[in-house]
Structure formats: C-alpha cells, structure tokens
N, C-alpha and C. Protein backbone atom coordinates (compact mmCIF):
# COMPACT_ATOMS: atom_id res chain seq x y z
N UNK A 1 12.64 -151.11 84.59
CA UNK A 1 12.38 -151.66 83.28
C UNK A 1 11.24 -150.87 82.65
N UNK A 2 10.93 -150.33 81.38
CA UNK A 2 10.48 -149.62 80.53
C UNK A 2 9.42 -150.70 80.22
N UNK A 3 8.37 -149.88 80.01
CA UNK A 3 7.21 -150.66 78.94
C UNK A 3 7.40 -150.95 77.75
N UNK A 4 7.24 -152.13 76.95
CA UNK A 4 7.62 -152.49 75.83
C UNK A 4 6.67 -151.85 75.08
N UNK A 5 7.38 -151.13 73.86
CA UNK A 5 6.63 -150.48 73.04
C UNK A 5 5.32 -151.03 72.07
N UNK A 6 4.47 -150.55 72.09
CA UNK A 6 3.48 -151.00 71.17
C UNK A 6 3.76 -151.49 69.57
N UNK A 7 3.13 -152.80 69.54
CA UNK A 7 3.61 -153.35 68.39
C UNK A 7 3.02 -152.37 67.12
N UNK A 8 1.94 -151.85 67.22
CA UNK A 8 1.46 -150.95 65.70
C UNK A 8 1.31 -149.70 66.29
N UNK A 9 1.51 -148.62 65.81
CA UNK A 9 1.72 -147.37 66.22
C UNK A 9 0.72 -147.09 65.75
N UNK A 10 -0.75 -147.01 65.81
CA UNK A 10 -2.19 -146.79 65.43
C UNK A 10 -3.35 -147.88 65.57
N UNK A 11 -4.20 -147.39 66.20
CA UNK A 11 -5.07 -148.37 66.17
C UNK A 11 -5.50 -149.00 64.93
N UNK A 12 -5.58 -148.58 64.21
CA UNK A 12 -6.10 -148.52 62.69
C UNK A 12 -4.97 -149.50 62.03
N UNK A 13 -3.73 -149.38 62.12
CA UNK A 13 -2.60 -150.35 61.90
C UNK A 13 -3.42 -151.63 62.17
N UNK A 14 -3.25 -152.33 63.21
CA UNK A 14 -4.06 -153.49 63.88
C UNK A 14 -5.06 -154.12 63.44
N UNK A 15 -5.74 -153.10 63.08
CA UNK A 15 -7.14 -153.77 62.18
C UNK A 15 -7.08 -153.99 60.80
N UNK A 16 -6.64 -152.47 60.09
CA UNK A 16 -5.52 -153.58 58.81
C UNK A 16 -5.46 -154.72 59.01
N UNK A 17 -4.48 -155.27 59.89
CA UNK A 17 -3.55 -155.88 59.76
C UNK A 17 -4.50 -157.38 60.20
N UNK A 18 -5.08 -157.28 61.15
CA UNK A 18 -6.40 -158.18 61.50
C UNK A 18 -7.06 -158.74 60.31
N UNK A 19 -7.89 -157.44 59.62
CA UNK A 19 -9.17 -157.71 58.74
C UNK A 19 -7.84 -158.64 57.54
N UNK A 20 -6.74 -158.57 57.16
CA UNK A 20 -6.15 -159.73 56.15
C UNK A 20 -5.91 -160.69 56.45
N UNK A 21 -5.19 -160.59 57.95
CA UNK A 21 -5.56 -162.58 58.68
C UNK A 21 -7.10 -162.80 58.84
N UNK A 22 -7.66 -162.12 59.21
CA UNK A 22 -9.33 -162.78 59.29
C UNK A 22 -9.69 -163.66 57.83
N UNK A 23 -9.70 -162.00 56.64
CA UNK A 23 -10.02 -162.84 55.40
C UNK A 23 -9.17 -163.72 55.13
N UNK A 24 -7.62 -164.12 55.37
CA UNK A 24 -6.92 -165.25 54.89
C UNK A 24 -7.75 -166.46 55.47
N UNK A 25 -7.75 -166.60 56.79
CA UNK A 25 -8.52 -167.77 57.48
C UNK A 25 -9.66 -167.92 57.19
N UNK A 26 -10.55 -167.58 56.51
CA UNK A 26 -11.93 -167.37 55.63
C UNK A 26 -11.84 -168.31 54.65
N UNK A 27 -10.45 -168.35 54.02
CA UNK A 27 -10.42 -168.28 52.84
C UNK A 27 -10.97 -167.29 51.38
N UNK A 28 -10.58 -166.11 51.98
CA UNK A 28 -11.40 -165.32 50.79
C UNK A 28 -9.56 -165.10 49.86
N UNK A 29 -9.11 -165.77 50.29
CA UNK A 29 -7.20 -165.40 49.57
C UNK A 29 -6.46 -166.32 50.48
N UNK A 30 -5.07 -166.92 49.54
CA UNK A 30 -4.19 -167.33 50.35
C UNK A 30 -3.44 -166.61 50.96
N UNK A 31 -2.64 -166.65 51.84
CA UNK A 31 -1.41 -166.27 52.27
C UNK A 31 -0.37 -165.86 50.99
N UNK A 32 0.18 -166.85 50.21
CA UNK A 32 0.94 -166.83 49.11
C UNK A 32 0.08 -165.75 48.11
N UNK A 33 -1.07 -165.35 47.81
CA UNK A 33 -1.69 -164.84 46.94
C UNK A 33 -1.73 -163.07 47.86
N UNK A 34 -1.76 -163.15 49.28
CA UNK A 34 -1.91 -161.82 49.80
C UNK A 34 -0.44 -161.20 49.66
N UNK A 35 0.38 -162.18 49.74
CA UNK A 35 2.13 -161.76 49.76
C UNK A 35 2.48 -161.12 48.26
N UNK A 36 2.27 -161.74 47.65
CA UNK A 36 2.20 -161.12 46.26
C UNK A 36 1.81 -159.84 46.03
N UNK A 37 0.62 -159.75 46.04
CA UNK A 37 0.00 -158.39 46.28
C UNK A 37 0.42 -157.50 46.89
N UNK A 38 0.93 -157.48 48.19
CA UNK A 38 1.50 -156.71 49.03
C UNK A 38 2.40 -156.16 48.55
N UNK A 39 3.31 -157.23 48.19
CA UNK A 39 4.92 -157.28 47.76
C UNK A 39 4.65 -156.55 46.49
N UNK A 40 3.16 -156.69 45.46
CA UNK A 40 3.69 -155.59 43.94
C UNK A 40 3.07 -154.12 44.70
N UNK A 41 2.53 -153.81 45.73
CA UNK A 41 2.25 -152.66 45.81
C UNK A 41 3.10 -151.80 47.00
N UNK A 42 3.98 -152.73 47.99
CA UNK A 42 4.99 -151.79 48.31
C UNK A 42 6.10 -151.64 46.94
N UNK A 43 5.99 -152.63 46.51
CA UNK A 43 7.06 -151.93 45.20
C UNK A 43 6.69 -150.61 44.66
N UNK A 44 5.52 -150.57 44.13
CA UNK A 44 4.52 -149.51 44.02
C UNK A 44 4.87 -148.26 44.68
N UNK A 45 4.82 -148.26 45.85
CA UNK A 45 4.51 -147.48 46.46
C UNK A 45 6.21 -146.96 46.93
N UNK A 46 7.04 -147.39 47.14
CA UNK A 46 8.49 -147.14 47.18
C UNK A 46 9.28 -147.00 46.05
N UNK A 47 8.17 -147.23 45.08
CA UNK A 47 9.23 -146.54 43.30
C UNK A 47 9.19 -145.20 43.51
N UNK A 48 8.33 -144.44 44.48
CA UNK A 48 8.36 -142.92 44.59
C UNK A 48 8.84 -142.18 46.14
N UNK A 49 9.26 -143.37 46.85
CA UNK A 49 10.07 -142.64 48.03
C UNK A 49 10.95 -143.70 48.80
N UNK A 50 11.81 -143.82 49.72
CA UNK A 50 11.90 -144.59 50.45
C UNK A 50 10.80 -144.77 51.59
N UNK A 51 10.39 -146.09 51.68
CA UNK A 51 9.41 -146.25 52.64
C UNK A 51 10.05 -146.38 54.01
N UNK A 52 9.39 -145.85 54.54
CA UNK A 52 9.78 -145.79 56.31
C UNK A 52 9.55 -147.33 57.63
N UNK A 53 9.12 -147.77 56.77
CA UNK A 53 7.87 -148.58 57.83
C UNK A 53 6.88 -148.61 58.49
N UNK A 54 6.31 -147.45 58.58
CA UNK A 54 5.20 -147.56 59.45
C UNK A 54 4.03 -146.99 59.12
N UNK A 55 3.55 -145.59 59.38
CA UNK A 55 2.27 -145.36 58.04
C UNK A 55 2.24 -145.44 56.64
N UNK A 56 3.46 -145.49 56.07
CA UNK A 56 3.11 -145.82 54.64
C UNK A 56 2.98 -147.43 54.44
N UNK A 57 3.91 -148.41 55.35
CA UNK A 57 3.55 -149.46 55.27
C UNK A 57 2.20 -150.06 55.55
N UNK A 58 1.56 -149.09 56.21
CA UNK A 58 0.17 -149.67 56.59
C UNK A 58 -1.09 -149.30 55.16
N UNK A 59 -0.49 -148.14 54.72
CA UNK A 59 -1.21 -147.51 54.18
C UNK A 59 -1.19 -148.71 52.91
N UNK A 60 0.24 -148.88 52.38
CA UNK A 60 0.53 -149.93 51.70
C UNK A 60 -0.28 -151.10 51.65
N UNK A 61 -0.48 -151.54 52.75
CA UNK A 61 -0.92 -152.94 53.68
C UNK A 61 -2.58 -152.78 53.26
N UNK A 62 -3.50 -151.33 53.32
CA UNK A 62 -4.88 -151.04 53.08
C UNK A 62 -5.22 -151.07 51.66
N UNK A 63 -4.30 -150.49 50.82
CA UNK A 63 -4.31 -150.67 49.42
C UNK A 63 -4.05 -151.77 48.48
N UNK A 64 -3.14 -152.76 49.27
CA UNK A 64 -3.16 -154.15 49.10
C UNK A 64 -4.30 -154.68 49.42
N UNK A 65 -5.11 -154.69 50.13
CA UNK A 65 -6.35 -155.01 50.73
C UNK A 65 -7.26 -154.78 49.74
N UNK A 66 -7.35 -153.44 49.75
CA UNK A 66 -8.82 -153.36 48.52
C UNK A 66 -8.26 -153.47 46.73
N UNK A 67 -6.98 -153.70 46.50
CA UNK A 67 -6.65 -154.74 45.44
C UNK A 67 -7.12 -156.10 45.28
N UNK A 68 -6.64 -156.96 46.63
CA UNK A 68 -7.33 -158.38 46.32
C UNK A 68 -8.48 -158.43 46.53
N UNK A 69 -9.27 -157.70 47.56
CA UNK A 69 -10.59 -157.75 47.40
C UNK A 69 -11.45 -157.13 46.01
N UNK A 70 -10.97 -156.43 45.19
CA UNK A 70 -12.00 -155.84 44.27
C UNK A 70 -11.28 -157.24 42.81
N UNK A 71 -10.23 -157.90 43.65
CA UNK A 71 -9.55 -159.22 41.87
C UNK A 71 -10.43 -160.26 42.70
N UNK A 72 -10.98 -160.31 43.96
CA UNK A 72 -11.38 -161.59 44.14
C UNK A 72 -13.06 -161.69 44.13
N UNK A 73 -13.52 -160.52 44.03
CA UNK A 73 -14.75 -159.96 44.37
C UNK A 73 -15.52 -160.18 45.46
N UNK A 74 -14.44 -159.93 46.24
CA UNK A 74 -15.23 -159.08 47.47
C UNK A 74 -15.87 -158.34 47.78
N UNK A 75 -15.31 -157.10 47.19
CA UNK A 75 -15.97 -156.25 46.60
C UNK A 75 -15.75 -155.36 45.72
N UNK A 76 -16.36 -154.87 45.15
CA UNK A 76 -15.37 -153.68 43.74
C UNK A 76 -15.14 -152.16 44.05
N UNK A 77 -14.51 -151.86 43.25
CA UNK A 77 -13.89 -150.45 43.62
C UNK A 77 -15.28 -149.31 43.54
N UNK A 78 -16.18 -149.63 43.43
CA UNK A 78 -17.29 -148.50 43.54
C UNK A 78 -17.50 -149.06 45.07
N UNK A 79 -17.51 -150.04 45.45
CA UNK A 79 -18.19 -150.58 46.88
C UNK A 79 -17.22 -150.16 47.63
N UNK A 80 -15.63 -150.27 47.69
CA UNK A 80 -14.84 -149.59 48.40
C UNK A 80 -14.81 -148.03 48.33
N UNK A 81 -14.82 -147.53 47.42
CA UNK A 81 -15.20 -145.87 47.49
C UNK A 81 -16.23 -145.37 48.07
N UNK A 82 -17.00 -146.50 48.09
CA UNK A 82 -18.24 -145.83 48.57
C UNK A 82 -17.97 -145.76 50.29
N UNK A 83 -17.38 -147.23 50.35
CA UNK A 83 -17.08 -146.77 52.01
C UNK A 83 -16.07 -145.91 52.56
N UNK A 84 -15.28 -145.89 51.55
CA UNK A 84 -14.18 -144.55 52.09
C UNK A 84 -14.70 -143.23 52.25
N UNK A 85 -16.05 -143.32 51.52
CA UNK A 85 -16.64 -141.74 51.48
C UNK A 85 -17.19 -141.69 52.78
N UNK A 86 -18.20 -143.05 53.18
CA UNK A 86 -18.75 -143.26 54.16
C UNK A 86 -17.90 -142.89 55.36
N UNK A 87 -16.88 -143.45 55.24
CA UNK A 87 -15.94 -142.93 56.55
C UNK A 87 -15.06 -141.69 56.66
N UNK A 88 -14.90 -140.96 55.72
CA UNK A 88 -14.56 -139.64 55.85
C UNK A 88 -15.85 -138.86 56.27
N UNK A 89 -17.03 -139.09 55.76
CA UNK A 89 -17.85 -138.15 56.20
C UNK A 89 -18.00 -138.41 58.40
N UNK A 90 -18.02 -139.61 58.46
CA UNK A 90 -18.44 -140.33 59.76
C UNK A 90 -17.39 -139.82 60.36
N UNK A 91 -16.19 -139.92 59.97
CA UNK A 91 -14.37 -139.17 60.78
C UNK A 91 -15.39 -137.65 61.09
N UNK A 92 -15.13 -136.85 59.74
CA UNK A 92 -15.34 -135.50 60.13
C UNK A 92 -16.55 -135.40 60.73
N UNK A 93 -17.40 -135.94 61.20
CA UNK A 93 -18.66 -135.39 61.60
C UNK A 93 -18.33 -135.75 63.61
N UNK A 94 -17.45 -136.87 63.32
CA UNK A 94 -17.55 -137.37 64.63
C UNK A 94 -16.93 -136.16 66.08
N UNK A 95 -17.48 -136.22 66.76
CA UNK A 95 -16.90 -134.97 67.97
C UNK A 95 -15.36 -136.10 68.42
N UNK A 96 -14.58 -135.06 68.58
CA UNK A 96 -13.10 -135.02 69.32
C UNK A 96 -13.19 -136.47 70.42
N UNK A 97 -12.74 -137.55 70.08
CA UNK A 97 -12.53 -138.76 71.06
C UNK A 97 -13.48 -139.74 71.40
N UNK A 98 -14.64 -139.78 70.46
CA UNK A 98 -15.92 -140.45 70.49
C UNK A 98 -15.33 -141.63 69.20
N UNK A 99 -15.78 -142.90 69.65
CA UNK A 99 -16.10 -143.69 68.16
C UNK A 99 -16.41 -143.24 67.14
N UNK A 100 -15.87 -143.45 65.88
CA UNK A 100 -16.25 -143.33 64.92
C UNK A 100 -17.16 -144.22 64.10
N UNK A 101 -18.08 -144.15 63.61
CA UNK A 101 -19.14 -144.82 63.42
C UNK A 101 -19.61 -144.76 62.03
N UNK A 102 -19.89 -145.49 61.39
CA UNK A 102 -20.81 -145.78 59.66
C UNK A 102 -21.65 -146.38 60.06
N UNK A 103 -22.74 -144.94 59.61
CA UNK A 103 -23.85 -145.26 59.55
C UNK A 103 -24.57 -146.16 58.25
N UNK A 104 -25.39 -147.21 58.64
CA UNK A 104 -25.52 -148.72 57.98
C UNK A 104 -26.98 -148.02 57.04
C-alpha cells in the first residue's frame, strides 16, 4: 500500500489555507463573506486561463485573503505590500533550506 498523497502540495498552501480558517474563527469575516470573495476572484483569475487547481488556486486563495482583509481593515494594501516586500527581501536573502524569517 502506497502513502497517501499530501493534501496541499506546498507548505505555503496550508498556511493560506490555515491563516482564513483562523481569521474566520476570530471573527474577522464570515465563512459566507470569505466564499464570495474567493468565488469573485477565482472568477477573476480564470477569465484569463483555465485554472488547474493547485498553485493558481492557492495563489487565488492569497489574493482573496488580502482583498477581505484590506475591505475589512485588517489591514490595507500599503500594509500588505509592505509585507510582501518584507518577504521577498527575507526569501532572497535567506541561505538554501534555512527558515525564512521577517525581520520585526
């Protein structure tokens, strides 16, 4: 018998997918209000290809994310850019198989 395949093909999938049940159970959004969102930005995002399922769905899944967070004010799109910068610089700086880390 074979090992059952991993449910997200990236670590990074997972935590997506985590950090929107975390904030749902917070209450920082409903369920019904995250589905929505999701649902207008894979539309979005499949008006220009067929989507595959899996990194674009996630990618989908991250961009849905910092949509309801910058309509609910979580945080706004300068506060999310700012951390995307934060973590591209922290990716590229990081050596080959070490944590990646943002510095606070």
């Amino acid at each position: 018998m074979s090992a059952p395949s991993p449910v997200f093909e990236a670590p990074w999938h997972a935590e997506a997918f985590a950090l929107a049940v975390a904030l749902e159970a917070a209450g920082a959004f409903t369920w019904p209000e995250w589905t929505q969102v999701f649902g207008a930005v894979l539309a979005e995002h499949g008006a220009a290809k067929d989507l595959d399922g899996g990194e674009d769905y996630f990618r989908a899944w991250v961009a849905a994310l910092e949509r309801i967070c910058a309509a609910k004010g979580i945080a706004g799109a300068d506060d999310l850019e700012a951390l995307r910068q934060a973590w591209e610089r922290a990716y590229l700086s990081t050596p080959h198989g070490a944590p990646v880390r943002i510095d606070a």
